[in-house]
N, C-alpha and C. Protein backbone atom coordinates (compact mmCIF):
# COMPACT_ATOMS: atom_id res chain seq x y z
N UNK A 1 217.96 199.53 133.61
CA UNK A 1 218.93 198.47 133.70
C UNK A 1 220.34 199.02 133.89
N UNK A 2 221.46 198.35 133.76
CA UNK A 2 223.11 198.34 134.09
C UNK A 2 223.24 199.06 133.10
N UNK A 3 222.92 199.26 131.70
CA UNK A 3 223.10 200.16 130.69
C UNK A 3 222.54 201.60 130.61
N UNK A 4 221.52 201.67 131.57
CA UNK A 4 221.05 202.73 131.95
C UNK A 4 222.04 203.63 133.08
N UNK A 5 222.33 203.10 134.06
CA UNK A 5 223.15 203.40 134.87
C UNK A 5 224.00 204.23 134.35
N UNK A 6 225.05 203.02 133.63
CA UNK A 6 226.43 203.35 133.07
C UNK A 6 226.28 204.81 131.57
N UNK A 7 224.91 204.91 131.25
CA UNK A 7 224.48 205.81 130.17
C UNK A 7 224.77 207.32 131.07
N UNK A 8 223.83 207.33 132.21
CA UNK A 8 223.36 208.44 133.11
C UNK A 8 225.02 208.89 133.75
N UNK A 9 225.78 207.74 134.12
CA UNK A 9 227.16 208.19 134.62
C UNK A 9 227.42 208.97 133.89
N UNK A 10 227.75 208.49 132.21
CA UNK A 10 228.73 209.16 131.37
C UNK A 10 228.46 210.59 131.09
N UNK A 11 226.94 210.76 131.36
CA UNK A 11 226.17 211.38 131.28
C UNK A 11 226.99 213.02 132.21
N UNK A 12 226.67 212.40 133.10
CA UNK A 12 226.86 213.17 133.98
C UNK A 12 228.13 213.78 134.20
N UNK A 13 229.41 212.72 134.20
CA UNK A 13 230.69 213.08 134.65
C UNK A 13 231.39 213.98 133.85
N UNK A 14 231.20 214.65 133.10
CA UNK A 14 231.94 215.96 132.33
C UNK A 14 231.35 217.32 133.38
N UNK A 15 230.11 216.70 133.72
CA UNK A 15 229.34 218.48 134.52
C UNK A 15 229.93 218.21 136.22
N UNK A 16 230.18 216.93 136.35
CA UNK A 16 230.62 217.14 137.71
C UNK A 16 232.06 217.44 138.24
N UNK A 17 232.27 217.84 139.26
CA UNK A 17 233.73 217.87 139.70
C UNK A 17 233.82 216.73 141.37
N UNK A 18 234.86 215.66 140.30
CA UNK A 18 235.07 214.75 141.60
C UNK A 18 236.47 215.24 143.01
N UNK A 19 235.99 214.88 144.35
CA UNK A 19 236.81 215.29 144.91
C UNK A 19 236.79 214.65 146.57
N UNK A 20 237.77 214.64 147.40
CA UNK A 20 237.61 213.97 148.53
C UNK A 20 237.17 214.53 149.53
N UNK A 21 237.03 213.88 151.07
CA UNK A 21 238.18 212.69 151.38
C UNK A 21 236.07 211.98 150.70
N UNK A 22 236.87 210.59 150.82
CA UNK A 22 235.74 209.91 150.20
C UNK A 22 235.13 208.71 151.58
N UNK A 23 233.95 209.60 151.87
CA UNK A 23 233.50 208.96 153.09
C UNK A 23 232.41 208.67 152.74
N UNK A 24 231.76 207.25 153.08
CA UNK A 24 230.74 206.45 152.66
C UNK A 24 229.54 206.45 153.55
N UNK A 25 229.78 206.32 154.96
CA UNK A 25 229.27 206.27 156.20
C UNK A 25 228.07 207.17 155.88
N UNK A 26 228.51 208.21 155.79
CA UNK A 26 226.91 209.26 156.01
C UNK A 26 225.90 209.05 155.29
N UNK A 27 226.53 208.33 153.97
CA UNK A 27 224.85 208.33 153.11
C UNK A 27 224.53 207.25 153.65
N UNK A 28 225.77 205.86 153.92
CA UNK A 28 224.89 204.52 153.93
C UNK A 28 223.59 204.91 155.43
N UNK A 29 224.26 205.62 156.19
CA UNK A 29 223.40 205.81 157.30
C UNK A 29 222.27 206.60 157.18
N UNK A 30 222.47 207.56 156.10
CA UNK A 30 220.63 208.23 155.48
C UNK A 30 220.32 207.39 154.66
N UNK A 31 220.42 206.19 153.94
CA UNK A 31 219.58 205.28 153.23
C UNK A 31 219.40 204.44 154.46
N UNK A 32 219.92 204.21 155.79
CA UNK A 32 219.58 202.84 156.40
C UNK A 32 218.44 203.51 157.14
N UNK A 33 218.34 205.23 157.34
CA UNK A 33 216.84 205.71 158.50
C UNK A 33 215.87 205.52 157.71
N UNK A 34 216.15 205.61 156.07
CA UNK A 34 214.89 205.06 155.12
C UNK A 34 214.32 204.12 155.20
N UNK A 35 215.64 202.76 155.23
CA UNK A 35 215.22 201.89 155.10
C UNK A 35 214.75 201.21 156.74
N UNK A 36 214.97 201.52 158.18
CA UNK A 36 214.50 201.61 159.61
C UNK A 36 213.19 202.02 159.41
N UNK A 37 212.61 202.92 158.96
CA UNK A 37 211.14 203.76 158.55
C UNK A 37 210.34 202.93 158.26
N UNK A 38 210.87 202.27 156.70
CA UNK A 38 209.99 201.64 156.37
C UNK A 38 209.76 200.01 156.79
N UNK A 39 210.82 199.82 157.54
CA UNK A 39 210.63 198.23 158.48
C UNK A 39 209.82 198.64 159.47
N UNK A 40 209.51 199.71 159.92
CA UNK A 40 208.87 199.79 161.20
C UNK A 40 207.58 200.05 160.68
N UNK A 41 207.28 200.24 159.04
CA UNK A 41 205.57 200.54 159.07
C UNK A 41 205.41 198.87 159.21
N UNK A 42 205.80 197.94 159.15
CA UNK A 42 205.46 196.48 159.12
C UNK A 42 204.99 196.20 157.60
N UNK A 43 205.47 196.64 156.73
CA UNK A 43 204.25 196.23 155.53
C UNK A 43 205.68 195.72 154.65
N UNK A 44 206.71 195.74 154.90
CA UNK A 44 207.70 195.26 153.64
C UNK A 44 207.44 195.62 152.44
N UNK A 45 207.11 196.95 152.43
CA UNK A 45 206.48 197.30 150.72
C UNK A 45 207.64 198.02 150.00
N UNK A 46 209.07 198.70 150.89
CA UNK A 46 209.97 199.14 150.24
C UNK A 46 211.20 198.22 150.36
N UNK A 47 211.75 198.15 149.79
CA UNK A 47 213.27 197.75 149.45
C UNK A 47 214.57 198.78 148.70
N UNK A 48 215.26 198.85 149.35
CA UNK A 48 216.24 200.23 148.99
C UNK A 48 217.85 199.70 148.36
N UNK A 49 218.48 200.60 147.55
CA UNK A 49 219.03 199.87 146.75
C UNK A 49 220.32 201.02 146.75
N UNK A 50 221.03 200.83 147.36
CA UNK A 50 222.09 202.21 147.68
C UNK A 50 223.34 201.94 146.47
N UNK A 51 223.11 201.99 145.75
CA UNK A 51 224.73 202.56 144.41
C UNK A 51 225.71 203.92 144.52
N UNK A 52 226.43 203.03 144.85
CA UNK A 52 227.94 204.14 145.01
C UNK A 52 228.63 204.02 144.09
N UNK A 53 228.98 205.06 143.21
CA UNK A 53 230.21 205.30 142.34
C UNK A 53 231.34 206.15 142.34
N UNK A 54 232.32 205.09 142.75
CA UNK A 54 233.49 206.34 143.39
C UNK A 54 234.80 206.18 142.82
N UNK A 55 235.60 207.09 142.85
CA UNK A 55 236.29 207.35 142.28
C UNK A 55 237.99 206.99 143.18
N UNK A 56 237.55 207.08 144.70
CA UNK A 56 238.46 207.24 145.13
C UNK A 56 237.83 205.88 146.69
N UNK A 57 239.16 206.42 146.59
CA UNK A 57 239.64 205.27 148.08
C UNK A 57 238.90 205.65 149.36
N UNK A 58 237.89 204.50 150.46
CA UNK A 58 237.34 205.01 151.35
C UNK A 58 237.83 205.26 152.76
N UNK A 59 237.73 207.01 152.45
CA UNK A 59 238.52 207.17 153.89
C UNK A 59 238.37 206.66 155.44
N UNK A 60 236.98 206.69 155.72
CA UNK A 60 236.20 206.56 156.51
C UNK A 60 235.89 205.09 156.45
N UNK A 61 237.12 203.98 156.49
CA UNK A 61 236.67 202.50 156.60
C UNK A 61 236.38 202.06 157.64
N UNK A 62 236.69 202.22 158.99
CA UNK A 62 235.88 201.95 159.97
C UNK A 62 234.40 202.14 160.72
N UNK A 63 234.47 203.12 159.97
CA UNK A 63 233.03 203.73 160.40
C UNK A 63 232.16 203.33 158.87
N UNK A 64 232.46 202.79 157.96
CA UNK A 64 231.46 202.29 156.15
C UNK A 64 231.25 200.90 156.80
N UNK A 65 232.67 200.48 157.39
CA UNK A 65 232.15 198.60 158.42
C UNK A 65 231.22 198.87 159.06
N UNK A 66 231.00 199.67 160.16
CA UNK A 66 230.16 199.93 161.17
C UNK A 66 228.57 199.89 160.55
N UNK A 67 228.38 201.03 159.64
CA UNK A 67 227.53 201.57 159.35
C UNK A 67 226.74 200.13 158.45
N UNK A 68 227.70 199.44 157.53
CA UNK A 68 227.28 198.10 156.93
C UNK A 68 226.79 197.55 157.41
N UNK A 69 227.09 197.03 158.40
CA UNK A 69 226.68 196.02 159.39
C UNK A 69 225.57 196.40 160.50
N UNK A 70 225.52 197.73 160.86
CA UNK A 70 223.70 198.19 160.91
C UNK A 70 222.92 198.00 160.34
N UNK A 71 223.61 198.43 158.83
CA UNK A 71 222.26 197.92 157.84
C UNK A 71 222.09 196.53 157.42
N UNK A 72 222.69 196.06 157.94
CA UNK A 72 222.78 194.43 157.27
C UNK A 72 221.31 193.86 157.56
N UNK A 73 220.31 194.27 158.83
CA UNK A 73 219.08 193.85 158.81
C UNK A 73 218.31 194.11 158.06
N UNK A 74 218.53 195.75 157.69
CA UNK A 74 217.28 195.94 156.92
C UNK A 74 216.77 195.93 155.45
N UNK A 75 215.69 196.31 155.11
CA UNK A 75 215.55 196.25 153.77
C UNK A 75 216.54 196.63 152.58
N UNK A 76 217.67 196.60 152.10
CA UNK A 76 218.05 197.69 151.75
C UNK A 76 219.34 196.78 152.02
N UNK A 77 220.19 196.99 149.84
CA UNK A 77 221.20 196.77 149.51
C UNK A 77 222.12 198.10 149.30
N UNK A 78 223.51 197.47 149.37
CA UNK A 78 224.52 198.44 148.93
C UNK A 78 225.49 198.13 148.13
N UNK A 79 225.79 198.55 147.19
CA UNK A 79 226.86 197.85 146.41
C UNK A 79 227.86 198.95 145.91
N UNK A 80 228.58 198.99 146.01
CA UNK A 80 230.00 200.13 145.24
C UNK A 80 230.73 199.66 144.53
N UNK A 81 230.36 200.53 143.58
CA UNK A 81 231.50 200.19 142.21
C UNK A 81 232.90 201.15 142.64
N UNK A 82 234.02 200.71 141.61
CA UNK A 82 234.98 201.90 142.10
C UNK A 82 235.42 202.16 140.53
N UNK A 83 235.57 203.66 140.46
CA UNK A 83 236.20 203.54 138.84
C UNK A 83 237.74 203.75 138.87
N UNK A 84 238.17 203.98 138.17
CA UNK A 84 239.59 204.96 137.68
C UNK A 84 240.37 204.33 138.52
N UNK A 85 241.84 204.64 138.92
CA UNK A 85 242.93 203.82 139.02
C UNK A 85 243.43 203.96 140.87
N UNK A 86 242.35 204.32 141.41
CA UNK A 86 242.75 204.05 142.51
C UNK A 86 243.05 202.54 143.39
N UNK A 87 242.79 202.29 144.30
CA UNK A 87 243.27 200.77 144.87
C UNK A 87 241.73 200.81 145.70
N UNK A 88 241.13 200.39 145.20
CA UNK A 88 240.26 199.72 145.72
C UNK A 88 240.46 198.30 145.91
C-alpha cells in the first residue's frame, strides 16, 4: 500500500544521492515498450504502474508531454509525486 511506498522511500533516501538534470522521458518510454509488449500478446493480463519520485523540476518537459501521450493508449499508469521545495 501508500504506507509501504512512503516506508521503502524513507528507507532508502539516506543511501541515495539525489541529482540532475531531471528527465522523465526515458523511463516513461522503457515502461511504455513494456507496456506495447504486453498489448500486443492480446491477453490484457499486465497492467503497469510507473511511480516517480522526484525531487526536482522536469527538465525534459517537452519530450515527458510527448512521451505521455504515447502512452496514453496503453496498459499502463504514471503518476509523479514531487518532494522537497522545488516548483513543481
Amino acid at each position: 500500500g501508500i504506507q509501504g511506498i512512503v516506508d521503502a522511500y524513507r528507507q532508502i533516501l539516506p543511501q541515495i544521492q539525489l541529482y540532475g538534470p531531471t528527465n522523465f522521458s526515458p523511463i516513461i518510454n522503457h515502461v511504455a515498450r513494456f507496456a506495447t509488449h504486453s498489448l500486443q500478446q492480446g491477453t490484457a493480463a499486465q497492467y503497469f504502474v510507473l511511480l516517480i519520485i522526484t525531487d526536482g523540476e522536469i527538465t525534459d518537459l517537452d519530450q515527458t508531454r510527448q512521451a505521455i501521450v504515447n502512452a496514453s493508449k496503453l496498459p499502463m499508469s504514471i503518476i509523479i509525486v514531487g518532494v522537497g521545495e522545488a516548483d513543481f
